[in-house]
PDB file of N, CA and C in Angstrom:
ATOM      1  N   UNK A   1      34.445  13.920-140.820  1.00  0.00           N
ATOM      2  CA  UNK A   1      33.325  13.007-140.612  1.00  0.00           C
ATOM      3  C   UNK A   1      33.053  12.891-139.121  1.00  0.00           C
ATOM      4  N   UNK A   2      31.612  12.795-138.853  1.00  0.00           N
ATOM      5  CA  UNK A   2      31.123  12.841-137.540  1.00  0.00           C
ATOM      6  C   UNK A   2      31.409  11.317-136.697  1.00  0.00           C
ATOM      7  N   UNK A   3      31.890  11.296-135.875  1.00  0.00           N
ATOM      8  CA  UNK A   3      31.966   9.695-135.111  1.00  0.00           C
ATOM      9  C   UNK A   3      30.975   9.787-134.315  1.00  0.00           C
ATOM     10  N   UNK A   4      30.747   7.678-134.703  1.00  0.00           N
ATOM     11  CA  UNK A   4      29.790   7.318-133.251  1.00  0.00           C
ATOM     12  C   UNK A   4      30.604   6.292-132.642  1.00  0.00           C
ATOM     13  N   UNK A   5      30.204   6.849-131.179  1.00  0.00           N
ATOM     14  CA  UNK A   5      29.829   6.035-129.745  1.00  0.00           C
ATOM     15  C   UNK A   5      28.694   5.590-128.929  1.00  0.00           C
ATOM     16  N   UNK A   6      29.206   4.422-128.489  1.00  0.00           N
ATOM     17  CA  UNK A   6      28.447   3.649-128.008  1.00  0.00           C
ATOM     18  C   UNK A   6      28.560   3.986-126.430  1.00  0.00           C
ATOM     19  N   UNK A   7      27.361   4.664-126.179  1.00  0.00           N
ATOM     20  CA  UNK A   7      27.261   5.096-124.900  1.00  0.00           C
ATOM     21  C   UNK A   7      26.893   4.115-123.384  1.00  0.00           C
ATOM     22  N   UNK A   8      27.723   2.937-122.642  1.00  0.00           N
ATOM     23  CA  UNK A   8      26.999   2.259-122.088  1.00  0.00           C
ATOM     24  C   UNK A   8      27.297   2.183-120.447  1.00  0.00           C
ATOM     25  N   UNK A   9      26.183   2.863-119.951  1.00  0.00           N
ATOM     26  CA  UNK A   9      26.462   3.003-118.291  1.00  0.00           C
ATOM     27  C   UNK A   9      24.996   2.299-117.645  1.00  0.00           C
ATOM     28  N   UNK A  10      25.592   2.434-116.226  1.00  0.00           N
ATOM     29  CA  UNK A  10      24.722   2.422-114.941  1.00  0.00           C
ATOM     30  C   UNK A  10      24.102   3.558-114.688  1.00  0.00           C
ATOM     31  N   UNK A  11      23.230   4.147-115.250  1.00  0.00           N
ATOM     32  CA  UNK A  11      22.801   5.517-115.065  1.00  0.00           C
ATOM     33  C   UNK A  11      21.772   5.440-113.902  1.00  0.00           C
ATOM     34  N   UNK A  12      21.720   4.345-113.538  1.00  0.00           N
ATOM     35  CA  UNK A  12      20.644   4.534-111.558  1.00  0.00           C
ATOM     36  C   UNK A  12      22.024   4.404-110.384  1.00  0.00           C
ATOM     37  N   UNK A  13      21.358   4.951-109.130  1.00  0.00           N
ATOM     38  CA  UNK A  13      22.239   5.071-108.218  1.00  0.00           C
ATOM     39  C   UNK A  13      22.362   3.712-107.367  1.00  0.00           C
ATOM     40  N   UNK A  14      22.047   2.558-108.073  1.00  0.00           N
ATOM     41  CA  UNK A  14      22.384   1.271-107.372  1.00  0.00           C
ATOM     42  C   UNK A  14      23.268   0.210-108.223  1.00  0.00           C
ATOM     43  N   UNK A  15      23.603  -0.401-107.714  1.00  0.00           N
ATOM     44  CA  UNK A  15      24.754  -1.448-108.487  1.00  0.00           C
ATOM     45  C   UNK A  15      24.142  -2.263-109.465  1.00  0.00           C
ATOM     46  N   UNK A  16      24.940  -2.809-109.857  1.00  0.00           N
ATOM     47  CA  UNK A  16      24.154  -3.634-111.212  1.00  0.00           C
ATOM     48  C   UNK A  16      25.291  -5.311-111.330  1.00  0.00           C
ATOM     49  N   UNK A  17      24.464  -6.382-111.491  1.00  0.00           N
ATOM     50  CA  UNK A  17      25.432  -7.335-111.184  1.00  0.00           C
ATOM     51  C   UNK A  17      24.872  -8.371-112.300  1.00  0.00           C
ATOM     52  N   UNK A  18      25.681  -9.308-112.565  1.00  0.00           N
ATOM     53  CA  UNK A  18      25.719 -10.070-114.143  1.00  0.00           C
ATOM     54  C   UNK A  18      24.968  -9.908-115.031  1.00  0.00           C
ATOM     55  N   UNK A  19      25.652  -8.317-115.362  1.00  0.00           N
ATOM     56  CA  UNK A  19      25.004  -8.142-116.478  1.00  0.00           C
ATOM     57  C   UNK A  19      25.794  -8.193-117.843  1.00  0.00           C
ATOM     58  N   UNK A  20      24.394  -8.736-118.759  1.00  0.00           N
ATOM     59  CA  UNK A  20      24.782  -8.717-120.155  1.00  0.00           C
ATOM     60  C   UNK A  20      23.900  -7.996-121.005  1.00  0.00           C
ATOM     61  N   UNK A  21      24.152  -7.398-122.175  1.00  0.00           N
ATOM     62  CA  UNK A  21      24.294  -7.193-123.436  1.00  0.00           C
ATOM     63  C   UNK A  21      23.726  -7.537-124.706  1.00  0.00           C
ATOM     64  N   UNK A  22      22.985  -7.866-125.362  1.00  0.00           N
ATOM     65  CA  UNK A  22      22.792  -8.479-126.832  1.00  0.00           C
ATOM     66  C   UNK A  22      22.130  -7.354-127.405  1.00  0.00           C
ATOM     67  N   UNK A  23      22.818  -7.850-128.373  1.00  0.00           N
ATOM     68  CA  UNK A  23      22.365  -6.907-129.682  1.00  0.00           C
ATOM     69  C   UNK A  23      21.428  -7.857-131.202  1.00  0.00           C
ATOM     70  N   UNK A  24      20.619  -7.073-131.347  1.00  0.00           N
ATOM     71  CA  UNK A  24      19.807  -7.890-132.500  1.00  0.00           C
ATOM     72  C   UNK A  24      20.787  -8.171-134.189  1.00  0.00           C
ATOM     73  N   UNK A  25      21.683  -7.319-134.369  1.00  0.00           N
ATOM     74  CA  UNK A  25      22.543  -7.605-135.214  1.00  0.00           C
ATOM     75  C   UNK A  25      24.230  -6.873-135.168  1.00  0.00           C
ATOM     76  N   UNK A  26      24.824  -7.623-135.583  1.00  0.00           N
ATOM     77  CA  UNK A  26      26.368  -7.097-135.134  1.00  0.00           C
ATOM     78  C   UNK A  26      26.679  -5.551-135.198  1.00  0.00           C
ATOM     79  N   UNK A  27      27.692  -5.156-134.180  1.00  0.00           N
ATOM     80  CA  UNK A  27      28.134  -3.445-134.549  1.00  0.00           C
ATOM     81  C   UNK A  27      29.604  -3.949-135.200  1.00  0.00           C
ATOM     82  N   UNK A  28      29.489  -3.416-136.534  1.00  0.00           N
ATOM     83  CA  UNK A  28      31.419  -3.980-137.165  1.00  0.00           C
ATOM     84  C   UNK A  28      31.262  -2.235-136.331  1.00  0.00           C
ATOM     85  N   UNK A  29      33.023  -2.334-135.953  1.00  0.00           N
ATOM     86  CA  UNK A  29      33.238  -1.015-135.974  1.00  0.00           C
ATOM     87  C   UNK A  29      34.465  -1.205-136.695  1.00  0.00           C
ATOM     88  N   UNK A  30      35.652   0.204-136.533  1.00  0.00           N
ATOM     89  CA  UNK A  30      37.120   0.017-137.011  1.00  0.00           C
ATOM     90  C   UNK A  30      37.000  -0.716-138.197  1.00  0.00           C
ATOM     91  N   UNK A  31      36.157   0.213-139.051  1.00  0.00           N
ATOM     92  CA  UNK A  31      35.813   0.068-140.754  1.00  0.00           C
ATOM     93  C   UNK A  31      35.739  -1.613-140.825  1.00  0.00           C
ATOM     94  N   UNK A  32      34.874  -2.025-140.455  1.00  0.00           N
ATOM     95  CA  UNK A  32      34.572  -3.653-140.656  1.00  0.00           C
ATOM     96  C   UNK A  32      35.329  -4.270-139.883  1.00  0.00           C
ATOM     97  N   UNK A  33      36.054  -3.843-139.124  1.00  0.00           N
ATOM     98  CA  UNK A  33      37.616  -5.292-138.786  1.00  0.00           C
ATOM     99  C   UNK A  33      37.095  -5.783-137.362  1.00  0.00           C
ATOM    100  N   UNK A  34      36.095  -5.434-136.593  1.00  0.00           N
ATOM    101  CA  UNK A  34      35.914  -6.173-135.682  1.00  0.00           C
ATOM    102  C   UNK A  34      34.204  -5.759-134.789  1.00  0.00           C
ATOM    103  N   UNK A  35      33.590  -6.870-134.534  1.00  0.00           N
ATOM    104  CA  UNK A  35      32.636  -6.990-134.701  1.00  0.00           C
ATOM    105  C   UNK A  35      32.114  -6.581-133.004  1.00  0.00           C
ATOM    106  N   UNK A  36      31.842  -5.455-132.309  1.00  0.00           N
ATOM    107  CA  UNK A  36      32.117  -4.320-130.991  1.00  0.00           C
ATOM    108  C   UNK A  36      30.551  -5.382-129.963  1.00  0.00           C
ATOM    109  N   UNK A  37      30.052  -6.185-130.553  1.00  0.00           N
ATOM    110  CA  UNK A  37      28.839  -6.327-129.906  1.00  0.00           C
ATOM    111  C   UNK A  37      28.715  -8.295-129.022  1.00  0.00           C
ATOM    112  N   UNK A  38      30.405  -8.239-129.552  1.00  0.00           N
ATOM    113  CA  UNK A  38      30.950  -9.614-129.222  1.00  0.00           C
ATOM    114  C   UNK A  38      32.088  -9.007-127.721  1.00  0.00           C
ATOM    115  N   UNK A  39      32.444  -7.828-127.373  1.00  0.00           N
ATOM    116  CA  UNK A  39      33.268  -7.660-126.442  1.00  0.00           C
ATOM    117  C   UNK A  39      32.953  -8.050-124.857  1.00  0.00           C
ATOM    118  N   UNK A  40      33.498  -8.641-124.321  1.00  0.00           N
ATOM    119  CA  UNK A  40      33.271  -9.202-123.472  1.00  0.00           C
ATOM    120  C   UNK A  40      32.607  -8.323-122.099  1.00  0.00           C
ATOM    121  N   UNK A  41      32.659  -7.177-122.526  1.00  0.00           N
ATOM    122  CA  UNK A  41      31.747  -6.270-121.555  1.00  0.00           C
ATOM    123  C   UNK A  41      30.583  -6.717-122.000  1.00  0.00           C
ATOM    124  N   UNK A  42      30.103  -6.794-122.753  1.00  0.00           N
ATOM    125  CA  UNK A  42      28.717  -7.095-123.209  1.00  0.00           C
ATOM    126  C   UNK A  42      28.189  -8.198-122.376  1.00  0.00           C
ATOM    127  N   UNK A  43      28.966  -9.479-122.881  1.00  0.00           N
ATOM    128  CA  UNK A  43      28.703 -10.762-122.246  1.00  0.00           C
ATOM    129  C   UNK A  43      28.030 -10.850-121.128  1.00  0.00           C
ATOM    130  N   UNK A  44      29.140 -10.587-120.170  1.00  0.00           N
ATOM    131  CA  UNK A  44      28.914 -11.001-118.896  1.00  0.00           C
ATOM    132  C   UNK A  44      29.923 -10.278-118.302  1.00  0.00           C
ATOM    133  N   UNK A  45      29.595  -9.336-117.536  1.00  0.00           N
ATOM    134  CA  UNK A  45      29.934  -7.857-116.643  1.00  0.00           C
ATOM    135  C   UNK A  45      29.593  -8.611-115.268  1.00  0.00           C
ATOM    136  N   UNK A  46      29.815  -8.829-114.560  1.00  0.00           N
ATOM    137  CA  UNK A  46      29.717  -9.509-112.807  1.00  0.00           C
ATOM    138  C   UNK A  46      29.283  -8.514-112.129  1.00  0.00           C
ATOM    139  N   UNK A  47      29.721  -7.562-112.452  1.00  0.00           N
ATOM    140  CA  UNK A  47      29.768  -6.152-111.527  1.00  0.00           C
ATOM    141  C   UNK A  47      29.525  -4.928-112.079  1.00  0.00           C
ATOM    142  N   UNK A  48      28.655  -4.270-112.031  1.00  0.00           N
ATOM    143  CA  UNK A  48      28.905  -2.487-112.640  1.00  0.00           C
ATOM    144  C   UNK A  48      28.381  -1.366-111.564  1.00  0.00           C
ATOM    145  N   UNK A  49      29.311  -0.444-111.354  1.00  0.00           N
ATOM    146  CA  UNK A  49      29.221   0.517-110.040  1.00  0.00           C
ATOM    147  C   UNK A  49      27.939   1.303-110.206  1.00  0.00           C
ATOM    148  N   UNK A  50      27.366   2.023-109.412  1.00  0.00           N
ATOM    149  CA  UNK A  50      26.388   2.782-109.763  1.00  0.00           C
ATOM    150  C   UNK A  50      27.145   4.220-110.374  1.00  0.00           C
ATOM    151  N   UNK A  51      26.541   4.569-111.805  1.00  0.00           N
ATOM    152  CA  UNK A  51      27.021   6.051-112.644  1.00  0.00           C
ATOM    153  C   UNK A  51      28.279   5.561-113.618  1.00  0.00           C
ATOM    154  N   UNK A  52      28.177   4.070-113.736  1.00  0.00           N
ATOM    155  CA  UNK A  52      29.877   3.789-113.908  1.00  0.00           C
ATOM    156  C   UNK A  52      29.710   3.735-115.542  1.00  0.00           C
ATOM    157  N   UNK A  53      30.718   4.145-116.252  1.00  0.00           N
ATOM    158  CA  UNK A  53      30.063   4.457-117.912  1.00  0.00           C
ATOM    159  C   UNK A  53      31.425   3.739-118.653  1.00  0.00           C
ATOM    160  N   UNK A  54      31.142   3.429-119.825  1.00  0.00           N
ATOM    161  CA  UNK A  54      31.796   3.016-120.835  1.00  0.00           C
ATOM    162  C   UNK A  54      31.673   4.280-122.038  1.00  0.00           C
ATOM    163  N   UNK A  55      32.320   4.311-122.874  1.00  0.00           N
ATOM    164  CA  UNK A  55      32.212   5.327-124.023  1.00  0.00           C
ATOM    165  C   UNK A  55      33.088   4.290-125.105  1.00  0.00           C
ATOM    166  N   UNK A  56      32.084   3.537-126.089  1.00  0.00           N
ATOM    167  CA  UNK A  56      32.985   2.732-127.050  1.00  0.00           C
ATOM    168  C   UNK A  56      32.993   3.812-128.105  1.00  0.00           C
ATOM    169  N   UNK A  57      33.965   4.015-128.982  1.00  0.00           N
ATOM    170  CA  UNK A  57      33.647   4.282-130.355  1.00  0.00           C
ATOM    171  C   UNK A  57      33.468   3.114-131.436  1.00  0.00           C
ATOM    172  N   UNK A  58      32.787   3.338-132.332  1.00  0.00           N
ATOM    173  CA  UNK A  58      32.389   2.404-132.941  1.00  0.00           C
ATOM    174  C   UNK A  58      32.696   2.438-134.541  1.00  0.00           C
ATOM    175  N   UNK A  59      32.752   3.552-134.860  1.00  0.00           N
ATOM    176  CA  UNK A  59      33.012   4.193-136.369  1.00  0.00           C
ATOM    177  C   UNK A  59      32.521   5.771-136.568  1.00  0.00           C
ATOM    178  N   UNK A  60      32.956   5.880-138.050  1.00  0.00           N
ATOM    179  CA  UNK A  60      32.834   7.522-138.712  1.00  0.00           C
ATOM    180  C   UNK A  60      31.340   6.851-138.565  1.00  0.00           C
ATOM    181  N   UNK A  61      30.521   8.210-139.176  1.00  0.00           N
ATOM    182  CA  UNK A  61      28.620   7.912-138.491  1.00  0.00           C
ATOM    183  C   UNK A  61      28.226   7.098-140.378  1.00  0.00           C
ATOM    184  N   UNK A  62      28.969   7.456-141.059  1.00  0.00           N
ATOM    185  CA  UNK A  62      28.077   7.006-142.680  1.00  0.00           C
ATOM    186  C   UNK A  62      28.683   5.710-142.695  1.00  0.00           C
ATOM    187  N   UNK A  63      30.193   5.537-142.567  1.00  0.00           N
ATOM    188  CA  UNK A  63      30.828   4.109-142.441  1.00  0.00           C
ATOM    189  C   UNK A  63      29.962   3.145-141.855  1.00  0.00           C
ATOM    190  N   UNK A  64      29.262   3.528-140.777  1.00  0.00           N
ATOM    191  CA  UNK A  64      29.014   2.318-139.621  1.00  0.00           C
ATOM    192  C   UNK A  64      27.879   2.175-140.344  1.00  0.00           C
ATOM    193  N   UNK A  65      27.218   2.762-140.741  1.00  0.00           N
ATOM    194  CA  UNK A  65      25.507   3.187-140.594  1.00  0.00           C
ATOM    195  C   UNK A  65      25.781   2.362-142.349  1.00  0.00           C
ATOM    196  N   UNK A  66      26.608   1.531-143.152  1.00  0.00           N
ATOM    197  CA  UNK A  66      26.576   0.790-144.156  1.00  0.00           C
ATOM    198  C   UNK A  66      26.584  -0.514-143.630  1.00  0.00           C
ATOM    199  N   UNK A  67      27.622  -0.534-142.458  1.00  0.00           N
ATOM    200  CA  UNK A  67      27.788  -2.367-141.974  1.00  0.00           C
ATOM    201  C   UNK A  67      26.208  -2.825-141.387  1.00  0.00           C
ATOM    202  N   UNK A  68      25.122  -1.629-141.270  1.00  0.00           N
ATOM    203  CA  UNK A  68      23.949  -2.270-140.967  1.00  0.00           C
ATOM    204  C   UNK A  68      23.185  -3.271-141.776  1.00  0.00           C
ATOM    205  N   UNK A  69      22.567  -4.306-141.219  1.00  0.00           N
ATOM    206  CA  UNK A  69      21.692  -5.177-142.099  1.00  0.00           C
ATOM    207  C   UNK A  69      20.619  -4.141-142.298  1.00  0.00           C
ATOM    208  N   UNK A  70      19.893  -3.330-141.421  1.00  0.00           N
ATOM    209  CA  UNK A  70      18.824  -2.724-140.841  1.00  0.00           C
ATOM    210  C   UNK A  70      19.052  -0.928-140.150  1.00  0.00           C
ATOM    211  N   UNK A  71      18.406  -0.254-140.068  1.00  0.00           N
ATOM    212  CA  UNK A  71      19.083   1.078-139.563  1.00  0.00           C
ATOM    213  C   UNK A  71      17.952   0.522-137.870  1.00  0.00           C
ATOM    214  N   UNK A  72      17.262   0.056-137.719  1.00  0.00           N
ATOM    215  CA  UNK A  72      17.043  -0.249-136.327  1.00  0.00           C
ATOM    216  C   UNK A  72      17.335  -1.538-135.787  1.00  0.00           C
ATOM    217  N   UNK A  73      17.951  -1.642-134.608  1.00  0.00           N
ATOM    218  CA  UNK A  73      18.740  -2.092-133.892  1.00  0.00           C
ATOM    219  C   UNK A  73      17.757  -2.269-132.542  1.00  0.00           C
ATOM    220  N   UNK A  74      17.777  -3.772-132.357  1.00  0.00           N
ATOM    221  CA  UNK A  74      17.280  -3.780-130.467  1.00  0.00           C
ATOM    222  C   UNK A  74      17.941  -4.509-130.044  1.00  0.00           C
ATOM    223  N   UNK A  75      18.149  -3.693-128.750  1.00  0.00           N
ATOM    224  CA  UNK A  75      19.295  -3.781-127.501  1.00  0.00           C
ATOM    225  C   UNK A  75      18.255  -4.713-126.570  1.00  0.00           C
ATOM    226  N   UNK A  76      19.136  -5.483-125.815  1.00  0.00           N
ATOM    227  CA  UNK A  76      18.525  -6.601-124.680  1.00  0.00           C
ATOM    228  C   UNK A  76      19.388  -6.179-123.670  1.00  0.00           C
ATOM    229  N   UNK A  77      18.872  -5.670-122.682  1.00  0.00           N
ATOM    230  CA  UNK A  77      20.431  -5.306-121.068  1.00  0.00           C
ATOM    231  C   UNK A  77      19.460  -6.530-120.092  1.00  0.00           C
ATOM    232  N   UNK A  78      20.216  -7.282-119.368  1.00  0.00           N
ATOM    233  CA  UNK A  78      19.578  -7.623-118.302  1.00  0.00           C
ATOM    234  C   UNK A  78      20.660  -8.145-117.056  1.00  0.00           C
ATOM    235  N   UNK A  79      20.063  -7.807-115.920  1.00  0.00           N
ATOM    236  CA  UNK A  79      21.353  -7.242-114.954  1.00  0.00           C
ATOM    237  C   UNK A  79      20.560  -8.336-113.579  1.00  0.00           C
ATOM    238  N   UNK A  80      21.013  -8.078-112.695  1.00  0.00           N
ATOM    239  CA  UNK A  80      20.468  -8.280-110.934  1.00  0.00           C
ATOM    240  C   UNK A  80      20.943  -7.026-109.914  1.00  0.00           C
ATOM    241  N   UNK A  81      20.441  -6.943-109.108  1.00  0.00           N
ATOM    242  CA  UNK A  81      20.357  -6.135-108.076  1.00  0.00           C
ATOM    243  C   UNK A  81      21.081  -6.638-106.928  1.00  0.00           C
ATOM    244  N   UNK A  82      21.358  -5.680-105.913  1.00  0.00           N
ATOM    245  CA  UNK A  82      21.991  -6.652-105.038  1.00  0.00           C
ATOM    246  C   UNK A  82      21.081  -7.333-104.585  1.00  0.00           C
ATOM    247  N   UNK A  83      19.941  -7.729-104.392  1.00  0.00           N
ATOM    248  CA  UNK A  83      18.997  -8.605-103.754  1.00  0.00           C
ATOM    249  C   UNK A  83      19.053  -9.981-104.691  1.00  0.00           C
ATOM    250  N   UNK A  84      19.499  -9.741-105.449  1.00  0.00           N
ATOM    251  CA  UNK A  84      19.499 -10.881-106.892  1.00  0.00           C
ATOM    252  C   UNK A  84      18.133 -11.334-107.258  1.00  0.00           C
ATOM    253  N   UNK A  85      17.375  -9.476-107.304  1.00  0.00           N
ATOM    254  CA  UNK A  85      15.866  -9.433-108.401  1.00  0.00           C
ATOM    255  C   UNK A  85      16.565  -9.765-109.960  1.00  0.00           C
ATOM    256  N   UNK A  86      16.084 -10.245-110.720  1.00  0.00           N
ATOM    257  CA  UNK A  86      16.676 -10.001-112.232  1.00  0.00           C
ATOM    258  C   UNK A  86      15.599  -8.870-112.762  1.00  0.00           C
ATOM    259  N   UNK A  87      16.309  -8.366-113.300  1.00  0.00           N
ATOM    260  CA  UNK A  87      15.620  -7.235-114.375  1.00  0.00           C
ATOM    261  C   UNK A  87      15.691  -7.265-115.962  1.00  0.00           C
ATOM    262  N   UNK A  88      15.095  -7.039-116.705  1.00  0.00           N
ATOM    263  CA  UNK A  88      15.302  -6.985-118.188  1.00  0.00           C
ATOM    264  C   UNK A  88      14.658  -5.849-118.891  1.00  0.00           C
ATOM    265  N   UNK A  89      15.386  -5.405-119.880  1.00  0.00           N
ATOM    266  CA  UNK A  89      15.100  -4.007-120.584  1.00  0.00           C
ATOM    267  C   UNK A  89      15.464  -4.118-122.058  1.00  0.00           C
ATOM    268  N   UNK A  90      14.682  -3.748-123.029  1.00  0.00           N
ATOM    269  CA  UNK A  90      14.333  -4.014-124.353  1.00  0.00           C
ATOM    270  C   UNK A  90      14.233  -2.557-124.676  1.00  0.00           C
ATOM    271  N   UNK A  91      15.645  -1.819-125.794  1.00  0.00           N
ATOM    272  CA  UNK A  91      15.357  -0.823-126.240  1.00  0.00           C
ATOM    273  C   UNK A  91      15.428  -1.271-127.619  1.00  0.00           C
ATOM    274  N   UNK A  92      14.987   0.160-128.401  1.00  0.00           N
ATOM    275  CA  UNK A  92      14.595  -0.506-130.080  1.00  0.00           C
ATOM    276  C   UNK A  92      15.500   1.307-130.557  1.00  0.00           C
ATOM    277  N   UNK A  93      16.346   1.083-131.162  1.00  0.00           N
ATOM    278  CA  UNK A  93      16.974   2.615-131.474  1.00  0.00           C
ATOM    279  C   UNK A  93      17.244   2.403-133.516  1.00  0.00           C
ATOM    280  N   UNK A  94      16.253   3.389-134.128  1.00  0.00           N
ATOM    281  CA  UNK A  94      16.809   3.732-135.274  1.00  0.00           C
ATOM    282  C   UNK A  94      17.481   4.606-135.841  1.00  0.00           C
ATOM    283  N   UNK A  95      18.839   3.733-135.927  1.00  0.00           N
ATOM    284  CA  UNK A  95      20.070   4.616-136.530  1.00  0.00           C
ATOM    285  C   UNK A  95      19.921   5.410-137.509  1.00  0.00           C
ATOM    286  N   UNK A  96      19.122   5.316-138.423  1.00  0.00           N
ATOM    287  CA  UNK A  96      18.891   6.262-139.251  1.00  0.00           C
ATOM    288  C   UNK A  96      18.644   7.461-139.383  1.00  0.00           C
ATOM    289  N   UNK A  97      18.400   8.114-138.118  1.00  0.00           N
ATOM    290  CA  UNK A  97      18.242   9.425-137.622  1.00  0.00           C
ATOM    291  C   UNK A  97      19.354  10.176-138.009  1.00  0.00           C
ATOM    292  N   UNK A  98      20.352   9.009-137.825  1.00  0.00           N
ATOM    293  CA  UNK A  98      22.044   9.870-137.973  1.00  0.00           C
ATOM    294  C   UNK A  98      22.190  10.437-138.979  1.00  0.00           C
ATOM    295  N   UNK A  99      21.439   9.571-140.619  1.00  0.00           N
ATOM    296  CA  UNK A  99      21.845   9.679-141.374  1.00  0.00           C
ATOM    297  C   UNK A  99      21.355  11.423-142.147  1.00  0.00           C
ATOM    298  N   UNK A 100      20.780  11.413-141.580  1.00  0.00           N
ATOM    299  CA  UNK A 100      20.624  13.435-141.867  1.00  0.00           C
ATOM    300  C   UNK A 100      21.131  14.318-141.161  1.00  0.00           C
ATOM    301  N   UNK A 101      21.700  13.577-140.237  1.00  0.00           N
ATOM    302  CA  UNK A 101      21.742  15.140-139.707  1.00  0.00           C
ATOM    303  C   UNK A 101      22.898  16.119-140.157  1.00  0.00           C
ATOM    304  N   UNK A 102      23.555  17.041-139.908  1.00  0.00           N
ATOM    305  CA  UNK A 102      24.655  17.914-140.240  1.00  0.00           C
ATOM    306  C   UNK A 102      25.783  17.637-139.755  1.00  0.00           C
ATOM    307  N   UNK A 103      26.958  17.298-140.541  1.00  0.00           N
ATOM    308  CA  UNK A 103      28.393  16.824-140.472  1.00  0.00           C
ATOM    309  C   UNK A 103      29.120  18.157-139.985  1.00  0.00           C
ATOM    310  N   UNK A 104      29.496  18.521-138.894  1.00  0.00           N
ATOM    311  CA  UNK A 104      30.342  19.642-138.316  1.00  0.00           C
ATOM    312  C   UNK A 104      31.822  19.020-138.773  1.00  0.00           C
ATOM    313  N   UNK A 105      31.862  20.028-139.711  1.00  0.00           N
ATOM    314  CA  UNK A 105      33.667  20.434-140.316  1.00  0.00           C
ATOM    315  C   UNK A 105      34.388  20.596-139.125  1.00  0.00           C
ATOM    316  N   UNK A 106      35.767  19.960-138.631  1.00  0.00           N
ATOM    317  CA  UNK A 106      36.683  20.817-138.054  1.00  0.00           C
ATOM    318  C   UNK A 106      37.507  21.430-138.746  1.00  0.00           C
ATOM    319  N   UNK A 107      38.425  22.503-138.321  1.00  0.00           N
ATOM    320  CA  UNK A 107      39.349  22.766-139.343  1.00  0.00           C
ATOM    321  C   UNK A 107      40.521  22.658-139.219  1.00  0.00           C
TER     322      UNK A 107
END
């Protein structure tokens, strides 16, 4: 079975400062046992380097893609700059894409 991760970086070349996270409905990962969108990286991050990345796993791709209420999901990031501009960013991602695609066997 194919796994997903939760891909979450600083992908600009400037710092990023109290930033948080929300998610429009919970990620269970680790087959239901804990709910990945409550971790305190999410919350409230004080600090994130510029390029600096996280890689969560979250579950097998059919497992996770059941704990959904919904197969689309919107993400809320909102951070400061060092000038302490605030910024906010609203992505909308449907998981359901996953659900076709081709399961690569290992052997």
């Amino acid at each position: 079975e194919d796994r997903l991760y939760l891909h979450f970086a600083n992908a600009s070349g400037g710092e990023a400062y109290e930033v948080s996270v929300t998610f429009s409905q919970p990620l269970l990962g680790f087959n239901r046992s804990r709910d990945l969108s409550k971790l305190r990286l999410f919350q409230h991050l004080t600090y994130m380097a510029p390029h600096k990345a996280f890689m969560i796993y979250l579950d097998d791709v059919s497992r996770f893609l059941k704990t959904l209420k919904e197969t689309t999901i919107r993400i809320t990031i909102e951070y400061q700059d060092a000038e302490k501009k605030a910024f906010k960013k609203e992505i909308t991602h449907n998981l359901a894409i996953y659900q076709d695609l081709p399961i690569i066997l290992k052997p």
